[in-house]
C-alpha atoms as a PDB file:
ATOM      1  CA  UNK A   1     -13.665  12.655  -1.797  1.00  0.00           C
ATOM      2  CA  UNK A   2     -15.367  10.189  -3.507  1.00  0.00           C
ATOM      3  CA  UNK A   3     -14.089   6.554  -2.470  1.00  0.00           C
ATOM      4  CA  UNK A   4     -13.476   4.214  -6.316  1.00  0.00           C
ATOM      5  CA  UNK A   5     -16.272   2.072  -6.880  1.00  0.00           C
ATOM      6  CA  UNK A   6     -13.795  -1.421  -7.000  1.00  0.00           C
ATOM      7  CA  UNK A   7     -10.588  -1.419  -4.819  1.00  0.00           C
ATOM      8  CA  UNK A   8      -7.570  -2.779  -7.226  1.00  0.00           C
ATOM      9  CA  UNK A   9      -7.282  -7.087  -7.311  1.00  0.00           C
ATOM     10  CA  UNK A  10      -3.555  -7.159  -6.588  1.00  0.00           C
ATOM     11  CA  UNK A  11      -4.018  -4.861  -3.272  1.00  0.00           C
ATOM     12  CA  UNK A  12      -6.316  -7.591  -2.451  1.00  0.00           C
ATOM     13  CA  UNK A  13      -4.893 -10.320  -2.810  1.00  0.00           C
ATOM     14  CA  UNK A  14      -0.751  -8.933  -1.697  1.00  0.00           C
ATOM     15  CA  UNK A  15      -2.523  -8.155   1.843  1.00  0.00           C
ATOM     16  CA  UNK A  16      -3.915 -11.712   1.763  1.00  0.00           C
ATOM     17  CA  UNK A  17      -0.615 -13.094   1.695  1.00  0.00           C
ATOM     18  CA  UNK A  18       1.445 -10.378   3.729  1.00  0.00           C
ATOM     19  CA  UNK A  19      -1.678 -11.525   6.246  1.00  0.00           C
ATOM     20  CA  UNK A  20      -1.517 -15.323   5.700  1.00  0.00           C
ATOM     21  CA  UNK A  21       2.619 -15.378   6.708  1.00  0.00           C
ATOM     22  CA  UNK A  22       3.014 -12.849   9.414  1.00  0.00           C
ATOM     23  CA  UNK A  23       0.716 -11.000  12.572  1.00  0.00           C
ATOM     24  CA  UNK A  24       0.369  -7.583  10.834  1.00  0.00           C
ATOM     25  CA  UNK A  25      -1.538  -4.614  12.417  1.00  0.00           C
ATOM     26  CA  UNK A  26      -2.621  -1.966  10.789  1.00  0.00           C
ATOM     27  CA  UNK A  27      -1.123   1.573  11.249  1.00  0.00           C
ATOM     28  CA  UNK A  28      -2.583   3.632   8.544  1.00  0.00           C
ATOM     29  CA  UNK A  29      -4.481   3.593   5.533  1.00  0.00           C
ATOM     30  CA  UNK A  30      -3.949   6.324   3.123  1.00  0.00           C
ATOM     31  CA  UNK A  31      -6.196   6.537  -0.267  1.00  0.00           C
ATOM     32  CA  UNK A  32      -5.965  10.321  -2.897  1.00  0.00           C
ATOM     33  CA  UNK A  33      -7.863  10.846  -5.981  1.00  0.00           C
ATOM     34  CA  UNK A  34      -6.779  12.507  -8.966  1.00  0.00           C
ATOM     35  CA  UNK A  35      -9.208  12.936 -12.335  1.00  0.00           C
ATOM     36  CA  UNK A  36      -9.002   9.203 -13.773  1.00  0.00           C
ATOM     37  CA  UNK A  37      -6.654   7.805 -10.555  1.00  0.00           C
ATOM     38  CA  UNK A  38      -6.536   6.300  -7.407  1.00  0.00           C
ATOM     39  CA  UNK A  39      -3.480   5.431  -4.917  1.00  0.00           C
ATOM     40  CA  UNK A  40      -4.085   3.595  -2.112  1.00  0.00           C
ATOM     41  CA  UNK A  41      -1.106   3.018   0.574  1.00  0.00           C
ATOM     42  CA  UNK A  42      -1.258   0.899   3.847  1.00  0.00           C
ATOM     43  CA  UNK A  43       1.037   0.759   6.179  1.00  0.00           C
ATOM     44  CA  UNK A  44       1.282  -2.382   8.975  1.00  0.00           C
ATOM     45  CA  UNK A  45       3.728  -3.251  11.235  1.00  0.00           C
ATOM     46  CA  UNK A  46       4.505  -6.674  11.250  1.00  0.00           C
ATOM     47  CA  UNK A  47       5.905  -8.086  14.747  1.00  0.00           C
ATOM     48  CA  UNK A  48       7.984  -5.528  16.513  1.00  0.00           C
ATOM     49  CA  UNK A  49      10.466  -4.703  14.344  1.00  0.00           C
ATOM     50  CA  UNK A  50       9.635  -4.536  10.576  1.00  0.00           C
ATOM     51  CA  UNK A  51       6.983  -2.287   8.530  1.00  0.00           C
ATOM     52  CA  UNK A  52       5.059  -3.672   5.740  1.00  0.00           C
ATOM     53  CA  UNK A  53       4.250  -0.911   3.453  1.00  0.00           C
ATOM     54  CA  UNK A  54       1.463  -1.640   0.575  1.00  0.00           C
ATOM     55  CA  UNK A  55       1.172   0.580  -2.341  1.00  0.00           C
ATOM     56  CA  UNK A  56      -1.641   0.141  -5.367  1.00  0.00           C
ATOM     57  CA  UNK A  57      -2.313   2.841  -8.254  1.00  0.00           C
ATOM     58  CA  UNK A  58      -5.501   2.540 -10.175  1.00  0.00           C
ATOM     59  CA  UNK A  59      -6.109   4.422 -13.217  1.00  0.00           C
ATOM     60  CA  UNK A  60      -7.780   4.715 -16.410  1.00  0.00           C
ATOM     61  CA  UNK A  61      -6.000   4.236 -19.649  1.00  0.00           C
ATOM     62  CA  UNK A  62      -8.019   6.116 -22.298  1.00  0.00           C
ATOM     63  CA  UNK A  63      -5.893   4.969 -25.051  1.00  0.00           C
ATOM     64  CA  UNK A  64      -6.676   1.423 -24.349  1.00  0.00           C
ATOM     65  CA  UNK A  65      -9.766   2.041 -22.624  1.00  0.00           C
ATOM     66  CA  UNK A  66      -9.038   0.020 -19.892  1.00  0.00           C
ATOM     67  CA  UNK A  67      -8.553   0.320 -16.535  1.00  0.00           C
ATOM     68  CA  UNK A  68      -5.085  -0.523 -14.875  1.00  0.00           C
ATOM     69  CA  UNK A  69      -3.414  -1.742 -11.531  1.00  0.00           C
ATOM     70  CA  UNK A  70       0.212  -1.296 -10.086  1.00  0.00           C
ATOM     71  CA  UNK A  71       0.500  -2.755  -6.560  1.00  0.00           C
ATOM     72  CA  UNK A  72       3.867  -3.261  -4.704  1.00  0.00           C
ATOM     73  CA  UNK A  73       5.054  -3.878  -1.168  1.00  0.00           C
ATOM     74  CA  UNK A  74       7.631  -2.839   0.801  1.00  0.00           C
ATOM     75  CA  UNK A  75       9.656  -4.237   3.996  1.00  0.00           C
ATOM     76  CA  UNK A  76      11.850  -1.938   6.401  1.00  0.00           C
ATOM     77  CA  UNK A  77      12.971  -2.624   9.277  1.00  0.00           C
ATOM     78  CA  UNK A  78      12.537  -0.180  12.120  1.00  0.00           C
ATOM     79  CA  UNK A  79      15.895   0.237  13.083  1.00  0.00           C
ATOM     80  CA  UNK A  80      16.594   1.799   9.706  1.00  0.00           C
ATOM     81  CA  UNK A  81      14.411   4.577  10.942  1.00  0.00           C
ATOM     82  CA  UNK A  82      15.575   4.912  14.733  1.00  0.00           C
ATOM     83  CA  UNK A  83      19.392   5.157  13.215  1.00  0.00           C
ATOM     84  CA  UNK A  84      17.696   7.954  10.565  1.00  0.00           C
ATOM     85  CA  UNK A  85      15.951   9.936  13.473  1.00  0.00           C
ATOM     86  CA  UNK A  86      19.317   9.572  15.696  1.00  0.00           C
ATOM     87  CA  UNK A  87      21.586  10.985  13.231  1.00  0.00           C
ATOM     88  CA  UNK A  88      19.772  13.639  12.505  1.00  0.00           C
END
């Protein structure tokens, strides 16, 4: 797999500040490739108790000619998941 030769800006700079306000650790990293896309996913855990999930799609708009960038984070807390896991 061939790894994109620029990582998207907002993934950059979203882990900067999930970084700068809590202790995060790194659990996985996740990047797939489709013809003219990337999506990259992280996942931390942030403390103990809460998951910090970031999400960035980078693609090529050949309309436009440009390329693009969608990044977006997520919070859970780990309880939701124990509860999940229990009930099933």
């Amino acid at each position: 797999m061939k790894i994109p030769k620029r990582l998207p800006r907002d993934l950059k700079a979203l882990v900067e500040l999930e970084e700068a306000f809590g202790r995060l650790t790194l659990l996985s990293a996740d990047m797939r490739r489709r013809k003219g896309a990337a999506s990259i996913q992280l996942t931390y855990m942030d403390g103990s108790d809460t998951l910090v999930t970031i999400d960035a799609d980078m693609y090529y708009n050949k309309y436009e000619r440009k390329i693009e960038e969608q990044s977006q984070t997520h919070r859970r807390n780990i309880n939701v998941f124990r509860k999940a896991v229990l009930a099933s």
